[in-house]
N, C-alpha and C. Protein backbone atom coordinates (compact mmCIF):
# COMPACT_ATOMS: atom_id res chain seq x y z
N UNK A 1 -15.05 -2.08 -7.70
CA UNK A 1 -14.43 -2.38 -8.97
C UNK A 1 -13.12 -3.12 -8.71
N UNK A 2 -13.12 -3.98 -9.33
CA UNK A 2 -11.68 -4.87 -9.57
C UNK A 2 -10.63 -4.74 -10.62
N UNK A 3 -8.97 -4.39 -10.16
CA UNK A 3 -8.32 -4.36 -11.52
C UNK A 3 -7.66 -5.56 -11.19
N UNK A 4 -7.52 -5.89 -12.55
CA UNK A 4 -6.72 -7.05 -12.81
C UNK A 4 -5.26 -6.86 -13.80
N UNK A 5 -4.37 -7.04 -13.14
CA UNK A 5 -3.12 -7.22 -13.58
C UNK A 5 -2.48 -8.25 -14.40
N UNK A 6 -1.94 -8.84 -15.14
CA UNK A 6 -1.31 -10.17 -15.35
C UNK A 6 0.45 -10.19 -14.39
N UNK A 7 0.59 -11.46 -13.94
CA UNK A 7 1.71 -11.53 -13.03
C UNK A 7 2.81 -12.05 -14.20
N UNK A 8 2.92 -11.25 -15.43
CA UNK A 8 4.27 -11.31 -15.97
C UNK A 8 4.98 -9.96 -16.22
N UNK A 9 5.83 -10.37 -16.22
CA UNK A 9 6.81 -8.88 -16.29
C UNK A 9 7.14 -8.46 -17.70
N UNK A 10 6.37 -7.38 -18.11
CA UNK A 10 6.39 -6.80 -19.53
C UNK A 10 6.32 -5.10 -19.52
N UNK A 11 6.91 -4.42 -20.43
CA UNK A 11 6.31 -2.95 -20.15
C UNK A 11 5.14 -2.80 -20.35
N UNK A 12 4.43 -3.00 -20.52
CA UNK A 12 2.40 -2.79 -20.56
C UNK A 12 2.46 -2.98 -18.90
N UNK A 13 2.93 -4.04 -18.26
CA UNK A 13 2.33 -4.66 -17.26
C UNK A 13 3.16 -4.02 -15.76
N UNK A 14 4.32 -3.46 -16.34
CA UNK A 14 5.77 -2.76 -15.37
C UNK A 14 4.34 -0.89 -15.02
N UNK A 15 4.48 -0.86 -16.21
CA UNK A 15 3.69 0.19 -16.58
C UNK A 15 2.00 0.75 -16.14
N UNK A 16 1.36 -0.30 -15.68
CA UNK A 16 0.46 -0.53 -15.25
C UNK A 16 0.53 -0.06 -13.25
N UNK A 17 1.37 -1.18 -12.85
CA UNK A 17 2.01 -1.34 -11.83
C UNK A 17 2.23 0.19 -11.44
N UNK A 18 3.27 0.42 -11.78
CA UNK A 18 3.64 2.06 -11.40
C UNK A 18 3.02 2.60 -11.33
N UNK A 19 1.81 3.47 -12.43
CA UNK A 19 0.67 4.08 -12.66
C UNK A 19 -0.37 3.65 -11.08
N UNK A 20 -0.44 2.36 -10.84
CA UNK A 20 -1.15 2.06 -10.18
C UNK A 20 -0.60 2.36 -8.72
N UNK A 21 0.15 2.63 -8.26
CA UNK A 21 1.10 2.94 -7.48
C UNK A 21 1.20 4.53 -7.29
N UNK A 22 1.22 5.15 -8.50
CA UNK A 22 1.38 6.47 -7.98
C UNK A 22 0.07 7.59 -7.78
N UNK A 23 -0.99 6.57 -8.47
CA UNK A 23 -2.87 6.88 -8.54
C UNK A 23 -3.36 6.93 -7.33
N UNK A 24 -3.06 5.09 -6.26
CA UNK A 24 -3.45 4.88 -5.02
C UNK A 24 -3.45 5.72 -3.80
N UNK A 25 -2.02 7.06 -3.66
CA UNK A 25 -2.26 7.61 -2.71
C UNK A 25 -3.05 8.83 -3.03
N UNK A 26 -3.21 9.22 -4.55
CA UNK A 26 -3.88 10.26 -4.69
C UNK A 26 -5.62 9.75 -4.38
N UNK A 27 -5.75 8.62 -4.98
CA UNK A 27 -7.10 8.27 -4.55
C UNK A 27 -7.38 8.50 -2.65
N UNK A 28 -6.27 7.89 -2.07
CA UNK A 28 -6.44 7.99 -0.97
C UNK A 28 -7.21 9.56 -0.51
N UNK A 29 -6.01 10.75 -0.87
CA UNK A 29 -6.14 12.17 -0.29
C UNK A 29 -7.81 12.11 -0.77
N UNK A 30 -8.08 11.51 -2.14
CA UNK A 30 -9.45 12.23 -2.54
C UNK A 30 -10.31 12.49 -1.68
N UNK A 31 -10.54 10.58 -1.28
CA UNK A 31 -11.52 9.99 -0.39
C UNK A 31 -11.34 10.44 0.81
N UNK A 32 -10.73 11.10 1.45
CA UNK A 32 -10.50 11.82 2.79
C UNK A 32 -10.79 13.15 2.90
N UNK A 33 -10.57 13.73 1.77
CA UNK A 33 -10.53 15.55 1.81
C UNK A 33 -11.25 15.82 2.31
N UNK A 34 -11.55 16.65 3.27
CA UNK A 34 -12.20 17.70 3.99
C UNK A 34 -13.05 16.86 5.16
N UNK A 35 -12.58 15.52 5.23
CA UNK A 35 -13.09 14.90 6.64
C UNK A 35 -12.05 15.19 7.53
N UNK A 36 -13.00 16.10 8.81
CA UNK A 36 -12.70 16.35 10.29
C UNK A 36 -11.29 15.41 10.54
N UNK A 37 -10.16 15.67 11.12
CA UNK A 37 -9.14 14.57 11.76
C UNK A 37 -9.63 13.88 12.44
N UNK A 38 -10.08 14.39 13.70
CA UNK A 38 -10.76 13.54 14.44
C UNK A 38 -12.20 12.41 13.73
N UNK A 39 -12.66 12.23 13.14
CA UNK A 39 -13.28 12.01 12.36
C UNK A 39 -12.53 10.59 11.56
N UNK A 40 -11.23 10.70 10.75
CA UNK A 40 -10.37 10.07 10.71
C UNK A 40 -9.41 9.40 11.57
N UNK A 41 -9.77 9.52 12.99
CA UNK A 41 -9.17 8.30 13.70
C UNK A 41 -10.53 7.81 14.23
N UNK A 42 -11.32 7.99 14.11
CA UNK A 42 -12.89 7.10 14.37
C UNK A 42 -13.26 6.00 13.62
N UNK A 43 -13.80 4.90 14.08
CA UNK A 43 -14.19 4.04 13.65
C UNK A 43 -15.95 4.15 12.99
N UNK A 44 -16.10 4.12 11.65
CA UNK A 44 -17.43 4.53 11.92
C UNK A 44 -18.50 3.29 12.43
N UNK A 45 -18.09 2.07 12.37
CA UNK A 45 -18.69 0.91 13.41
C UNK A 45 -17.88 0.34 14.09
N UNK A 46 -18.07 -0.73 15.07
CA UNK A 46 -17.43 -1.53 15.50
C UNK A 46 -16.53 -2.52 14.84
N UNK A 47 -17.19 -2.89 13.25
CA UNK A 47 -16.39 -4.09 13.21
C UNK A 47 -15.58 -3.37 11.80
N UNK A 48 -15.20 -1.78 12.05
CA UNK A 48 -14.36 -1.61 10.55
C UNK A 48 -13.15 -0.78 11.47
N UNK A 49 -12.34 -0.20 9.93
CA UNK A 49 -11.45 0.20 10.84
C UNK A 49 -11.39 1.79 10.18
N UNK A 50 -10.81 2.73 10.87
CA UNK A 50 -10.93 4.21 10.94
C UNK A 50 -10.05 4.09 9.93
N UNK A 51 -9.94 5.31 9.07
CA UNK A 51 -9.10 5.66 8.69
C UNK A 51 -7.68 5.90 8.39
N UNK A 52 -7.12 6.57 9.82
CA UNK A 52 -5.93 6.16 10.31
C UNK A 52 -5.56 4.95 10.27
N UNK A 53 -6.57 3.47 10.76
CA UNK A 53 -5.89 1.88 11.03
C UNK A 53 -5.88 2.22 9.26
N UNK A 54 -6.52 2.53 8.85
CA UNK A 54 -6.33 1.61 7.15
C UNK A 54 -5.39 2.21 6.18
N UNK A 55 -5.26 3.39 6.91
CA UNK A 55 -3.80 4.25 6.24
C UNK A 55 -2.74 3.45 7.10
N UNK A 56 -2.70 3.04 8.28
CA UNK A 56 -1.18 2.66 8.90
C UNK A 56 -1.23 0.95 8.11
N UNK A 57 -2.28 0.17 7.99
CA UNK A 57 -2.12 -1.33 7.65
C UNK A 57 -1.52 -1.32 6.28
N UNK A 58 -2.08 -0.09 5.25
CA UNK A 58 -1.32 0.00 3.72
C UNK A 58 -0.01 0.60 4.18
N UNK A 59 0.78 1.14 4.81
CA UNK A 59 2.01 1.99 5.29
C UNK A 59 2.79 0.58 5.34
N UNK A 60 2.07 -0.27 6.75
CA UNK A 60 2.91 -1.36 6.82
C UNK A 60 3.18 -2.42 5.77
N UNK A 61 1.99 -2.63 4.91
CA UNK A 61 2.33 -3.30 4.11
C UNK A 61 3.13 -2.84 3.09
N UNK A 62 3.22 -1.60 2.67
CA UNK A 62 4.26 -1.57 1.68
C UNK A 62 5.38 -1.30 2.20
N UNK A 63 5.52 -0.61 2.95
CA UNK A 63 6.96 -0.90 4.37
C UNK A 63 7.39 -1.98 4.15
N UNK A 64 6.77 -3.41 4.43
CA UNK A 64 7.53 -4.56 4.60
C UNK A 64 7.66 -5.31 2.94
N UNK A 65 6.78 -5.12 1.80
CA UNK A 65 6.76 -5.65 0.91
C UNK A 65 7.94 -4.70 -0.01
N UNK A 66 8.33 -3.17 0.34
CA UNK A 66 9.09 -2.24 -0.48
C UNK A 66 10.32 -3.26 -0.02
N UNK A 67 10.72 -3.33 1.28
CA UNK A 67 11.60 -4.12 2.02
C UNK A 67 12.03 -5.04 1.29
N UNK A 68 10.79 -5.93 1.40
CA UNK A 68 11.66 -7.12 0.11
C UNK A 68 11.98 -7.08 -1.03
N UNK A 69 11.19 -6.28 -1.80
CA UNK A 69 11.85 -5.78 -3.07
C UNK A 69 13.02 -5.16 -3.23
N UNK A 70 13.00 -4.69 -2.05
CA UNK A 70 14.62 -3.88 -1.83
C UNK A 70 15.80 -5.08 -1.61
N UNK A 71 15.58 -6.17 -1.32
CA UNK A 71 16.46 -7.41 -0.26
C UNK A 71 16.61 -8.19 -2.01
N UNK A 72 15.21 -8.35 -2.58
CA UNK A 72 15.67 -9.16 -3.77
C UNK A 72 16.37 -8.47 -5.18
N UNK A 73 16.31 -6.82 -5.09
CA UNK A 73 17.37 -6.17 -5.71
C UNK A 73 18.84 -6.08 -5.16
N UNK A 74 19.17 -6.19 -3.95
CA UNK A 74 20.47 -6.68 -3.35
C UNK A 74 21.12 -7.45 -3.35
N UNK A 75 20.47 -8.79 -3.40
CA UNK A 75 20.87 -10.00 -3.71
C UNK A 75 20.41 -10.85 -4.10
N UNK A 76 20.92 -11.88 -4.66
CA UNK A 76 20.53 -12.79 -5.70
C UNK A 76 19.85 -14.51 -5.05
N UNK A 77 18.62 -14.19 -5.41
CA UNK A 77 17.94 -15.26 -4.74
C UNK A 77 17.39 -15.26 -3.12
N UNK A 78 17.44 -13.98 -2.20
CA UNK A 78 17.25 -14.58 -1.00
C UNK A 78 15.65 -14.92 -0.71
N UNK A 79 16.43 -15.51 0.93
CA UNK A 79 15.16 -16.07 1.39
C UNK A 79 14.82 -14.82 2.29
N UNK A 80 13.31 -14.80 2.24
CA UNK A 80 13.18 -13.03 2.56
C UNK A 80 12.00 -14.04 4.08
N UNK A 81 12.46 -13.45 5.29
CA UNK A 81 11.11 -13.51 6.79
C UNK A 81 9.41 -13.13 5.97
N UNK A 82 8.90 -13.76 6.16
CA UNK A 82 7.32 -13.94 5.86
C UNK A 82 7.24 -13.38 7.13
N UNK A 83 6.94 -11.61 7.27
CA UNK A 83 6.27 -11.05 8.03
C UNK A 83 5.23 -10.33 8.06
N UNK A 84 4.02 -10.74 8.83
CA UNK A 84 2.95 -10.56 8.50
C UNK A 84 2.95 -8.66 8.83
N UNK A 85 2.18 -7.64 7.93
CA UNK A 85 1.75 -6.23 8.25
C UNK A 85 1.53 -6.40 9.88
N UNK A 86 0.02 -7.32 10.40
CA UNK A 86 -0.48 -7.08 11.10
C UNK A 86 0.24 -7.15 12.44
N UNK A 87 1.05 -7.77 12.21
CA UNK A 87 1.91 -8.85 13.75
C UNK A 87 3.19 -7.80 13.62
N UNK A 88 3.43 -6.91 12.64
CA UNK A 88 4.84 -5.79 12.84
C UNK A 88 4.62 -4.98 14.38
N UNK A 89 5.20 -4.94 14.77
CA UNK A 89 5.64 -3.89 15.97
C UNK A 89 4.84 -2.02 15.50
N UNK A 90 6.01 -1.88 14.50
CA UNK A 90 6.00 -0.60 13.68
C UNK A 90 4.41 -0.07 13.25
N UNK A 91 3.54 -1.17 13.27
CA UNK A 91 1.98 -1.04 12.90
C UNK A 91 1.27 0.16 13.62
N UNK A 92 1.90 -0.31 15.07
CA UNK A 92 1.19 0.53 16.36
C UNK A 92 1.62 1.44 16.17
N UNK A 93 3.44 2.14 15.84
CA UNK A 93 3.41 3.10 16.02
C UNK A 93 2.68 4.04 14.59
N UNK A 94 2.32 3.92 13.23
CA UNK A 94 1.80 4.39 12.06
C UNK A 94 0.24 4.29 12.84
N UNK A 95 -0.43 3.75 13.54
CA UNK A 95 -1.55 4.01 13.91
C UNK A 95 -1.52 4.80 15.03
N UNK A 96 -0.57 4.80 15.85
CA UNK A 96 -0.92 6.41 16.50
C UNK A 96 -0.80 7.67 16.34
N UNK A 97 -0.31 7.81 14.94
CA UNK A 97 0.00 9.31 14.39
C UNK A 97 -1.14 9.79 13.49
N UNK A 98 -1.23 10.99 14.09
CA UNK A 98 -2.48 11.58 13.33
C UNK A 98 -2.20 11.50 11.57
N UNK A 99 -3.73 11.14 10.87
CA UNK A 99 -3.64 10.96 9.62
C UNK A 99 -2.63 11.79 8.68
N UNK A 100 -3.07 13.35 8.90
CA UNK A 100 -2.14 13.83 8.20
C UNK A 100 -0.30 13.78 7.98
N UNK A 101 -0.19 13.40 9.40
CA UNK A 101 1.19 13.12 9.49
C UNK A 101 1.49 11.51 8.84
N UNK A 102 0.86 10.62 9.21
CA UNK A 102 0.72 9.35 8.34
C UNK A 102 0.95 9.15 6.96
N UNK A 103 0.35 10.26 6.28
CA UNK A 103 -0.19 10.22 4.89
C UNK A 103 1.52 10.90 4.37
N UNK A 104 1.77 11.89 4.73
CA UNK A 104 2.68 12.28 4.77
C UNK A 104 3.61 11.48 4.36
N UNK A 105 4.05 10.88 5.69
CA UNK A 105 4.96 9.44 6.12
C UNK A 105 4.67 8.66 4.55
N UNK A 106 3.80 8.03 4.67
CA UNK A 106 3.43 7.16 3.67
C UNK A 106 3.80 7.66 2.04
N UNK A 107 3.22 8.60 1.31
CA UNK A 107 3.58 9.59 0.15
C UNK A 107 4.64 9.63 -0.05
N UNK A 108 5.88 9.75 1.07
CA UNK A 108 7.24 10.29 1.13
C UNK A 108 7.55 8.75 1.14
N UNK A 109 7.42 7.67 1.37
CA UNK A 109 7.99 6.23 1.13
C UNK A 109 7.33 6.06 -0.19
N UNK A 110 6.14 6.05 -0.62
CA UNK A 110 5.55 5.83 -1.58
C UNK A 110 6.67 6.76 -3.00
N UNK A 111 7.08 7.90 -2.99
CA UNK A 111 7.59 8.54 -3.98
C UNK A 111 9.07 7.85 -4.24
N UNK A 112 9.92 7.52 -3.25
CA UNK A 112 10.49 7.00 -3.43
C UNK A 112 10.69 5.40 -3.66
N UNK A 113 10.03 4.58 -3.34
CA UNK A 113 9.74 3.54 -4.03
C UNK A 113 9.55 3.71 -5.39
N UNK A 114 8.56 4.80 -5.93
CA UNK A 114 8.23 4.86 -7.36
C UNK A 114 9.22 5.16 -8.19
N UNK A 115 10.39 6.01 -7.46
CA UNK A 115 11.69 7.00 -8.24
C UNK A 115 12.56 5.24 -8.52
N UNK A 116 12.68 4.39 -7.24
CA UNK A 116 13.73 3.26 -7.29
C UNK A 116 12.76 2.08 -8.53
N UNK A 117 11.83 1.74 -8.30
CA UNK A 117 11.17 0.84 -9.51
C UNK A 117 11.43 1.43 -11.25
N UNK A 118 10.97 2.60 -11.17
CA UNK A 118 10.95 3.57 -12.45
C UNK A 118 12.74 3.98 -13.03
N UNK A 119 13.68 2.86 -12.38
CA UNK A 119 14.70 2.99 -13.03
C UNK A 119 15.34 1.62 -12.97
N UNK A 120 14.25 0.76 -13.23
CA UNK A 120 14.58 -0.56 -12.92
C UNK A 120 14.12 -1.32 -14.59
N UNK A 121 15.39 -1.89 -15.43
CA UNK A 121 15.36 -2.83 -16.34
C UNK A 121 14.08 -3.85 -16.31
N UNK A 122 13.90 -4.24 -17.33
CA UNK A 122 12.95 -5.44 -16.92
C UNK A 122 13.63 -6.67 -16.56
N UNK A 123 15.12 -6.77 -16.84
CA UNK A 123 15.53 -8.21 -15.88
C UNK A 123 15.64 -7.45 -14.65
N UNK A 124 16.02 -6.49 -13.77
CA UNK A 124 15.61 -6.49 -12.67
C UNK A 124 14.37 -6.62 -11.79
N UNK A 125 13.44 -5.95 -12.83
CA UNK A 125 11.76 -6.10 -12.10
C UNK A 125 11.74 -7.75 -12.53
N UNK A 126 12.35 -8.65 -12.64
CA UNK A 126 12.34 -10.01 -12.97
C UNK A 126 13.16 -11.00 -11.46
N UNK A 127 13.81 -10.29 -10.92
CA UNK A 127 14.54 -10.64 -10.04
C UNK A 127 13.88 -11.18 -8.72
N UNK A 128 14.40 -12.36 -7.89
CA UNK A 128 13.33 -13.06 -7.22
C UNK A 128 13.67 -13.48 -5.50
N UNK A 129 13.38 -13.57 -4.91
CA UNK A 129 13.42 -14.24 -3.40
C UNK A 129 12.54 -15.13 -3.41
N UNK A 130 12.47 -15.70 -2.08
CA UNK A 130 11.92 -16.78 -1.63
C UNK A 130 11.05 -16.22 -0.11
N UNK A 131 9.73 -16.19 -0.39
CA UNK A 131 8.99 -15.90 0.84
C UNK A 131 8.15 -17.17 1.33
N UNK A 132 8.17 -17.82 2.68
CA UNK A 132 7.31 -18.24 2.70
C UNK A 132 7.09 -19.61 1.76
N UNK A 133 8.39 -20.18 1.15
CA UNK A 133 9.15 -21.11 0.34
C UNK A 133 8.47 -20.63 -1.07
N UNK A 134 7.99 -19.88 -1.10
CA UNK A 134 7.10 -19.23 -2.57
C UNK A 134 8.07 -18.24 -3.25
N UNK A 135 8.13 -18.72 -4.39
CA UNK A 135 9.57 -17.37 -5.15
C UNK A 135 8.28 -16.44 -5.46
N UNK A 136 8.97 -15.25 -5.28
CA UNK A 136 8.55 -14.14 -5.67
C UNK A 136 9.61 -13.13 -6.49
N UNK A 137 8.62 -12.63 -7.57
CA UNK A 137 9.65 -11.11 -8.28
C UNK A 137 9.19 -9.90 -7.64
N UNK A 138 10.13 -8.91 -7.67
CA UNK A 138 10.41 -7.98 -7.96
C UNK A 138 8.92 -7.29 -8.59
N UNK A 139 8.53 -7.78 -9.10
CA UNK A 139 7.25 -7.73 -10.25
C UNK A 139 6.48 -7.99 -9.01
N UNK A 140 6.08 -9.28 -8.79
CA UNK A 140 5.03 -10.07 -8.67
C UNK A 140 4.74 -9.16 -7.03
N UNK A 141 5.52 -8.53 -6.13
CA UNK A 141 5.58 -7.68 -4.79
C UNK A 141 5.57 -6.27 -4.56
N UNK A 142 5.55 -5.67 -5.99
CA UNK A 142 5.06 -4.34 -6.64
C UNK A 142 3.90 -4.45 -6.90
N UNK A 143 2.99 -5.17 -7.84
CA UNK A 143 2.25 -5.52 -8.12
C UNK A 143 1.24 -5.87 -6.82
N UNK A 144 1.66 -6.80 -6.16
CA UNK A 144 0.76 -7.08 -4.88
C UNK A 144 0.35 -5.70 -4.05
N UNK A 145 1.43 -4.89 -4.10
CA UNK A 145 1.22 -3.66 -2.92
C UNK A 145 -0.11 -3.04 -4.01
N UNK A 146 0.23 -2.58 -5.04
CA UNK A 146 -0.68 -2.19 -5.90
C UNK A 146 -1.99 -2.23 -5.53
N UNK A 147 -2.36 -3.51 -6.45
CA UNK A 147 -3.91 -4.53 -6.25
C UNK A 147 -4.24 -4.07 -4.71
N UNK A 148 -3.82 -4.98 -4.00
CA UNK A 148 -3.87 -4.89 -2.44
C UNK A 148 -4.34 -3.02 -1.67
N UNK A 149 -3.54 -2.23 -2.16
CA UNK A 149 -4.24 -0.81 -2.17
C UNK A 149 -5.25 -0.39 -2.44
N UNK A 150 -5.76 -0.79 -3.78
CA UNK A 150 -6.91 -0.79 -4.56
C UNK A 150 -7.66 -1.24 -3.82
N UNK A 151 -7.58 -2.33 -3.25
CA UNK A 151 -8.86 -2.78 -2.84
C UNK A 151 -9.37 -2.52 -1.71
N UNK A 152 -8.11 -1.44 -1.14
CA UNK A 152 -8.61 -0.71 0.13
C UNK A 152 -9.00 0.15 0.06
N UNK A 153 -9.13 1.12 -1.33
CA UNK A 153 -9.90 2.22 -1.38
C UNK A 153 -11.71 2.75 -0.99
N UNK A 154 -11.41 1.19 -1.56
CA UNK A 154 -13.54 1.12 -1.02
C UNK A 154 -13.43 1.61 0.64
N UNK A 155 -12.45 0.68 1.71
CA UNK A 155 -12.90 1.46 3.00
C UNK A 155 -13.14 3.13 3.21
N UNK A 156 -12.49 3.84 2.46
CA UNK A 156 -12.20 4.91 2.39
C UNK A 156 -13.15 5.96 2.13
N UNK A 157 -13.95 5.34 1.54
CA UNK A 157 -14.83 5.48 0.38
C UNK A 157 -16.62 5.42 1.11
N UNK A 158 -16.16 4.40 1.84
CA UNK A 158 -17.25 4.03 2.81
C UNK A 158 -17.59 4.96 4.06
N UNK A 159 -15.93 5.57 4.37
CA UNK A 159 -15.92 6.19 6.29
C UNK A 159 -16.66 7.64 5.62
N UNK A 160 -16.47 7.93 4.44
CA UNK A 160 -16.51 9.39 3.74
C UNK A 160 -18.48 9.29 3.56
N UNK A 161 -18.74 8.15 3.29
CA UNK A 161 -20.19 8.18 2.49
C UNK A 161 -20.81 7.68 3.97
N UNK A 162 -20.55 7.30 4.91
CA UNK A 162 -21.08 7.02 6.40
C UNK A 162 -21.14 8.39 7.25
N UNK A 163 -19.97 9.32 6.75
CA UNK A 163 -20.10 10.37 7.40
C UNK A 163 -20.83 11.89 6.71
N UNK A 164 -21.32 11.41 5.49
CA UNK A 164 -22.30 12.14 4.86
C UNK A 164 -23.64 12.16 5.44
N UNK A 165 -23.85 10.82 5.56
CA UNK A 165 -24.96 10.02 6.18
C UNK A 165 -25.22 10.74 7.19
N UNK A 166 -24.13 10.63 8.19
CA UNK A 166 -24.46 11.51 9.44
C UNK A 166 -24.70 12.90 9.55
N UNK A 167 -23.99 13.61 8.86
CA UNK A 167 -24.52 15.12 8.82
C UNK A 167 -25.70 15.03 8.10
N UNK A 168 -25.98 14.46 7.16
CA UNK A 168 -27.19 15.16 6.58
C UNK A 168 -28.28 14.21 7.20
N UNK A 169 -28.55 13.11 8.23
CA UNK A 169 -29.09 12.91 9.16
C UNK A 169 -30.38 11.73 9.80
């Protein structure tokens, strides 16, 4: 399933965002509950990624995208490093910590991101940098972490219904 957002900054759409934000890690716990840890740092094929990688790649990405939202509420107009999740340093270390501690990690950045947006004007969720020579809001990098989550839930969704598969045989 696909949600679709509009990339203007309105309360319907501020509102959306958030909601969608504070849904994603609960979806996460869903799709995991009661799978083995070990189990969750397994890959269930070769060409996907375990659990753990897909909890540390959403960690990093909102790590570095909270980042800029944080840089373009500080100041006015900057030019924010186009750094990719995958190429962070910090990646490796969120993928070697066992899930639960991850999730953890993640929830506890995630709540507070939600506490700092959820007291934010709409000319601030309007407020912009420059990534990558591309302006971006405040909006438009909330929003991305969002969507971008969402659409990682299906992996999640998949390691859980692959490992049904296997027990029942």
């Amino acid at each position: 399933m696909k949600i679709k957002i509009k990339n203007s900054v309105g309360n319907k759409t501020i509102q959306m965002v958030i909601r969608l934000l504070e849904k994603n890690p609960l979806e996460i716990e869903f799709r995991t509950l009661g799978i083995d840890p070990m189990q969750l740092q397994t890959r269930p094929d070769p060409d996907s990624w375990s659990a753990v990688e897909i909890l540390a790649h959403l960690h990093a990405c909102a790590t570095i995208w909270g980042k800029s939202i944080e840089k373009m509420l500080q100041e006015n107009n900057p030019t924010i490093d186009d750094l990719h999740p995958g190429k962070w340093d910090k990646l490796r270390d969120f993928s070697a910590l066992p899930f639960d501690e991850s999730f953890k990690n993640y929830t506890s950045n995630r709540l507070n991101l939600i506490s700092r947006l959820s007291m934010l004007s709409p000319e601030e969720w309007g407020k912009s940098g420059w990534i990558k020579n591309k302006k971006h809001t405040v909006f438009s990098q909330a929003r991305r972490m969002a969507l971008h989550e969402f659409d990682h839930l299906d992996q999640f969704e998949r390691i859980k219904i692959h490992l049904d598969k296997e027990q029942t045989g």
